[in-house]
Protein backbone atom coordinates (compact mmCIF):
# COMPACT_ATOMS: atom_id res chain seq x y z
CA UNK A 1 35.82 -40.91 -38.68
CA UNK A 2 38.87 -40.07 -36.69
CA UNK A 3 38.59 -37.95 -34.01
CA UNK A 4 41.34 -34.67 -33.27
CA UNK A 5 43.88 -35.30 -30.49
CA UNK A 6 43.17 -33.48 -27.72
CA UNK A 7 46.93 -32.14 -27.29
CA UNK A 8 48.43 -30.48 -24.17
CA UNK A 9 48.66 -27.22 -26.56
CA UNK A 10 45.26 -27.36 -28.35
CA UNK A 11 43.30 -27.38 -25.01
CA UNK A 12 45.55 -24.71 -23.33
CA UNK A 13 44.81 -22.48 -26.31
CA UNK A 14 41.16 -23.07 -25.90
CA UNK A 15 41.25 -22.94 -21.74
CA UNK A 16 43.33 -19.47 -22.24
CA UNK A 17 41.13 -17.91 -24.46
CA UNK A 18 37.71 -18.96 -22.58
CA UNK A 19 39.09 -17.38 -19.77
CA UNK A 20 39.92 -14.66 -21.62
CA UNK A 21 36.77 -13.80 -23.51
CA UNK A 22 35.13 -14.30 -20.61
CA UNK A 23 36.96 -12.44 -18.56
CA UNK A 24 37.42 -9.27 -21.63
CA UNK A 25 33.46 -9.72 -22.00
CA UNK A 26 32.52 -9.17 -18.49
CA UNK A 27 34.39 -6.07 -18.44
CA UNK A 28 33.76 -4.28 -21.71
CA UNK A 29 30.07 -5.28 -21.48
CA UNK A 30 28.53 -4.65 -18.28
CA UNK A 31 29.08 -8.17 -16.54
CA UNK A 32 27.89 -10.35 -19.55
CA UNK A 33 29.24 -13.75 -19.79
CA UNK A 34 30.27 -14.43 -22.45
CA UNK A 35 31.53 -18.49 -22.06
CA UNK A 36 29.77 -18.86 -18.73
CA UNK A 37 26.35 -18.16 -19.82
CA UNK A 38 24.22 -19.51 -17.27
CA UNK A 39 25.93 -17.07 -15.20
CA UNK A 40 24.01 -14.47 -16.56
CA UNK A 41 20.84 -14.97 -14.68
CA UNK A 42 22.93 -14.16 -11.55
CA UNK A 43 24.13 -10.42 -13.22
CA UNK A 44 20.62 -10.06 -15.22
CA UNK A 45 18.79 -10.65 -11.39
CA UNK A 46 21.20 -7.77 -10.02
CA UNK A 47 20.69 -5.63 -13.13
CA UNK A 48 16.97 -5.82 -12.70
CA UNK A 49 17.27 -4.88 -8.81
CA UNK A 50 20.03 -2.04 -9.59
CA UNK A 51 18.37 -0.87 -12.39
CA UNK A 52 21.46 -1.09 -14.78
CA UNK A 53 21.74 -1.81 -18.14
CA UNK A 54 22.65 -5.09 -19.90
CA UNK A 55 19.75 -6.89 -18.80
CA UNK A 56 18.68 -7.63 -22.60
CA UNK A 57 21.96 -8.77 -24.05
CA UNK A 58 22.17 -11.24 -20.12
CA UNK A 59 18.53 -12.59 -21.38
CA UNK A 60 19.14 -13.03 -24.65
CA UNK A 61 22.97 -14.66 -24.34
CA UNK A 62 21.66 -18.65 -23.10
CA UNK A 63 19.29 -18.79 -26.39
CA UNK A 64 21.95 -17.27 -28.25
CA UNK A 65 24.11 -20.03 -27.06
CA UNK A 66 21.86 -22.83 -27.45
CA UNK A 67 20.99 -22.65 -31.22
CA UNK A 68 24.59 -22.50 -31.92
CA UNK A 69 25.22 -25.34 -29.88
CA UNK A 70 22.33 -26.99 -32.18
CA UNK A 71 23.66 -25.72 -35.12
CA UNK A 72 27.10 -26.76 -34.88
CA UNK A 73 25.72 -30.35 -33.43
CA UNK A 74 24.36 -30.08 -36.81
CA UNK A 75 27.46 -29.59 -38.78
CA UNK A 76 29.69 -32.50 -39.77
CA UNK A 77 32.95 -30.84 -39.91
CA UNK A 78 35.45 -30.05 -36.81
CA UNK A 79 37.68 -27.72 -39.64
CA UNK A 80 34.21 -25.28 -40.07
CA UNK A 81 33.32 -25.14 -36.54
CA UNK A 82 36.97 -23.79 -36.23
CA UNK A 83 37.04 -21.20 -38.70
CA UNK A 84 33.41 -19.80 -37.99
CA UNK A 85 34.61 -19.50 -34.24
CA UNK A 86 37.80 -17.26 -35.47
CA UNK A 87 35.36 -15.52 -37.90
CA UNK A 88 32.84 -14.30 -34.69
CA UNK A 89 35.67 -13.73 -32.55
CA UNK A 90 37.13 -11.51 -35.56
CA UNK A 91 34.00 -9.96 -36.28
CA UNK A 92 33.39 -9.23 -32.23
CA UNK A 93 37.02 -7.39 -31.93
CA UNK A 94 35.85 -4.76 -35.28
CA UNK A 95 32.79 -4.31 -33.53
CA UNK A 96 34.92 -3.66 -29.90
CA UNK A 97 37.15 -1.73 -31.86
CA UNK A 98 35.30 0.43 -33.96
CA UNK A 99 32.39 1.70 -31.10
CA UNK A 100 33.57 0.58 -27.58
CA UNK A 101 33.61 1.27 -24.95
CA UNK A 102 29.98 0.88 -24.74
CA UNK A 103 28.28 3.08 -21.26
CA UNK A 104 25.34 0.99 -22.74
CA UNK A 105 25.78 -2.98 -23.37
CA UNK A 106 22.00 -3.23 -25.04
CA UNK A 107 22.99 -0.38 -27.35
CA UNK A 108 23.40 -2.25 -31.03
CA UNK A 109 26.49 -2.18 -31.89
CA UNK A 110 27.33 -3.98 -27.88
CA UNK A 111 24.87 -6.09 -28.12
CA UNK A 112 25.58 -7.43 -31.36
CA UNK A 113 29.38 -8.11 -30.37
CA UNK A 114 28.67 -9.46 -27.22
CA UNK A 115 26.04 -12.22 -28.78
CA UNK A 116 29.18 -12.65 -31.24
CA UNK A 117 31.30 -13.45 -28.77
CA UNK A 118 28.80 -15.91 -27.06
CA UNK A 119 28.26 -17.61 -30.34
CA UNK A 120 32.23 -18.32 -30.22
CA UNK A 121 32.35 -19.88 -27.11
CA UNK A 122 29.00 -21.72 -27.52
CA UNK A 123 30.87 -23.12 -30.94
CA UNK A 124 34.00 -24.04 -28.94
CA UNK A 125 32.07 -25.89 -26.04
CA UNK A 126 30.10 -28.01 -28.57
CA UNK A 127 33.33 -28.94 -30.13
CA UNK A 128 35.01 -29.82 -26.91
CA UNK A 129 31.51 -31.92 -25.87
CA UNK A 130 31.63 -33.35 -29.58
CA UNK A 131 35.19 -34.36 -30.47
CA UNK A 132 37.63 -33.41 -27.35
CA UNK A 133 35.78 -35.73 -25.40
CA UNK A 134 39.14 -37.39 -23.11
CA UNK A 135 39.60 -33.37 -22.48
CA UNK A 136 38.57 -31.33 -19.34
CA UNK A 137 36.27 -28.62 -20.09
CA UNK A 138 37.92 -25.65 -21.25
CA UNK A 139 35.19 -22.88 -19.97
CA UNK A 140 33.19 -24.03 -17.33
CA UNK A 141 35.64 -24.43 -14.22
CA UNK A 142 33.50 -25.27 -11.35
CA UNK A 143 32.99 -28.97 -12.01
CA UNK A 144 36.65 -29.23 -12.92
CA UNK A 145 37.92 -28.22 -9.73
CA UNK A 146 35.38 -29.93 -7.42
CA UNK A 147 36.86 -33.11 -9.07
CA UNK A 148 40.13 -32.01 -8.34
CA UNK A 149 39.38 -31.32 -4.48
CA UNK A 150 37.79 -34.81 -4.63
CA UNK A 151 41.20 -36.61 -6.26
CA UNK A 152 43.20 -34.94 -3.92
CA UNK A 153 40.70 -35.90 -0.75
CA UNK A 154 41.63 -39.71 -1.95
CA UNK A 155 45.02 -39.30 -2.31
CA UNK A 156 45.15 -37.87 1.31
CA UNK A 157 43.31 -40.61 2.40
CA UNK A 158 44.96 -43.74 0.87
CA UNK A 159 43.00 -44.87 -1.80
CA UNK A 160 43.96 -48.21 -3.43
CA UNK A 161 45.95 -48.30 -6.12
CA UNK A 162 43.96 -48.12 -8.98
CA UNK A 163 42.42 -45.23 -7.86
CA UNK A 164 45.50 -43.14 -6.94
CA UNK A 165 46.88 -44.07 -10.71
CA UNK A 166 43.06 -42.54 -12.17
CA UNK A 167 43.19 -39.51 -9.49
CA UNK A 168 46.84 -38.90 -10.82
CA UNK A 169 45.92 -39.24 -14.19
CA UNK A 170 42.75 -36.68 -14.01
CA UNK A 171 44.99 -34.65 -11.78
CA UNK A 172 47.40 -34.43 -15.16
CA UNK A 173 44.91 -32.69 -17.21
CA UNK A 174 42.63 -30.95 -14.93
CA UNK A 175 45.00 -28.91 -12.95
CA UNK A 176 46.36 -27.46 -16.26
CA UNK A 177 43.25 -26.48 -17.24
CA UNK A 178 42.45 -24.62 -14.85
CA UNK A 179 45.47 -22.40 -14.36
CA UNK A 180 45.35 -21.44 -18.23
CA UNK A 181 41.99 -20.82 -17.78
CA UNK A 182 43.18 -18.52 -14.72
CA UNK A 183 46.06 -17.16 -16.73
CA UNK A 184 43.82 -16.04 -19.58
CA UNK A 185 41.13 -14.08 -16.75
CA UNK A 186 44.56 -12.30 -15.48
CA UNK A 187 45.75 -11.27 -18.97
CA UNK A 188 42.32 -10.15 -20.49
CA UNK A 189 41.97 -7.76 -17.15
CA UNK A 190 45.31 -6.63 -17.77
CA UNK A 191 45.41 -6.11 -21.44
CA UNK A 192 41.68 -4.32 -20.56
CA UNK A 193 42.99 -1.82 -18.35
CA UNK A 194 46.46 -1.48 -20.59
CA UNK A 195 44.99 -1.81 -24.02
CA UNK A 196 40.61 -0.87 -24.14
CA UNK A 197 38.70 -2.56 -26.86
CA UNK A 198 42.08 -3.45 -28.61
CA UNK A 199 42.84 -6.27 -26.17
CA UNK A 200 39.90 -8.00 -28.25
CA UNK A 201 42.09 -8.49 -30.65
CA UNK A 202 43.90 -11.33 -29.22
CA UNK A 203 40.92 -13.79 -28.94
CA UNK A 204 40.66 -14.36 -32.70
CA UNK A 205 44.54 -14.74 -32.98
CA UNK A 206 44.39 -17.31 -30.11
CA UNK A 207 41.50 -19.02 -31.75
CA UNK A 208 43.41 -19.51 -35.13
CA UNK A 209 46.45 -21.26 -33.60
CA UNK A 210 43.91 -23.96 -31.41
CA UNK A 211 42.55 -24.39 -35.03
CA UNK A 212 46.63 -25.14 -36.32
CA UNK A 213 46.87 -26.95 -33.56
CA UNK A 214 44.18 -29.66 -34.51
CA UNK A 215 44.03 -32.14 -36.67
CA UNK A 216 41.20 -30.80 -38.32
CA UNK A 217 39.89 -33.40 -41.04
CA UNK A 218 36.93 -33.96 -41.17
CA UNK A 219 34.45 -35.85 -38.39
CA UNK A 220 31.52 -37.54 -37.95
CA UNK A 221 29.46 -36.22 -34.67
């Protein structure tokens, strides 16, 4: 079935709000990532050798992310994988809202809003990987800008011609990605320090305009 168009605005609103969960995660919770999960092991290592908390919500958060990933692999419509991402994101921000700020990111009601918020972002890279495919990645940055480096190493070079038109053309869509995925790390810290647990408010929001901004009928995997 047809596929969603990967527009300039859908994949800003995604690359903007990755960095922002992540970014509004990390902070609230005691350095969990929350779109960057494999980063965990890094933070759950230094928890373990600091003795601070967090270390089961860092341990738990890669599982957490891979049956969703299976899950929504499993699920034959772009449309639901949408509106369940807005729903965790929504039912992280009550959860924020209602008992943060959390001296304790294992406690319950922490731990169950950060492994909400990793289900989100798990749901929105399987629908990048699934149907977004011509679109950089929206969370995970390093492989994005090592590509970039690499484009702009031929250009300064003197590549041929065909591949200064592909560098050009990946240049086009990665460099955007990652400055909104920059700009949404430098709003989340400053609606943290400005705002508390309210500035998880904005991530569902965000969420439900990348879903208006999709065609979202339905689509074969």
């Amino acid at each position: 079935m047809e596929q969603p168009t990967a527009s300039p605005r859908l994949t800003s609103l995604l690359g903007f709000n990755a960095g922002y969960v992540d970014t509004a995660g990390f902070l609230a919770l005691n350095g969990l990532f929350t779109a960057h999960v494999t980063g965990n092991f890094v933070t759950l290592a230094a928890s373990l050798v600091h003795g601070t908390n967090g270390a089961l919500a860092k341990l738990s958060a890669l599982p957490v992310f891979c049956v969703l990933v299976v899950l929504s692999r499993l699920t034959r419509s772009v449309g639901g994988l949408m509106a369940t991402k807005i729903v965790l994101l929504a039912a992280a921000a009550v959860l924020m809202i209602a008992y943060g700020p959390f001296p304790d990111s294992d406690a319950g009601p922490a731990f169950a809003a950060g492994m909400l918020l990793v289900a989100a972002m798990s749901v929105q890279n399987a629908v990048q990987r699934m149907y977004l495919t011509s679109a950089p990645p929206s969370t995970l940055m390093t492989g994005t800008t090592t590509q970039i480096m690499l484009d702009l190493a031929d250009l300064l070079r003197g590549a041929d011609s065909a591949a200064r038109t592909a560098a050009w053309a990946r240049l086009r869509k990665m460099v955007p990605a990652v400055l909104v995925f920059a700009a949404g790390c430098a709003a989340a810290a400053l609606a943290y320090v400005w705002m508390g647990m309210w500035c998880f408010a904005l991530p569902p929001a965000v969420a439900a305009m990348a879903a208006m901004a999709m065609d979202s009928g339905p689509c074969g995997a």
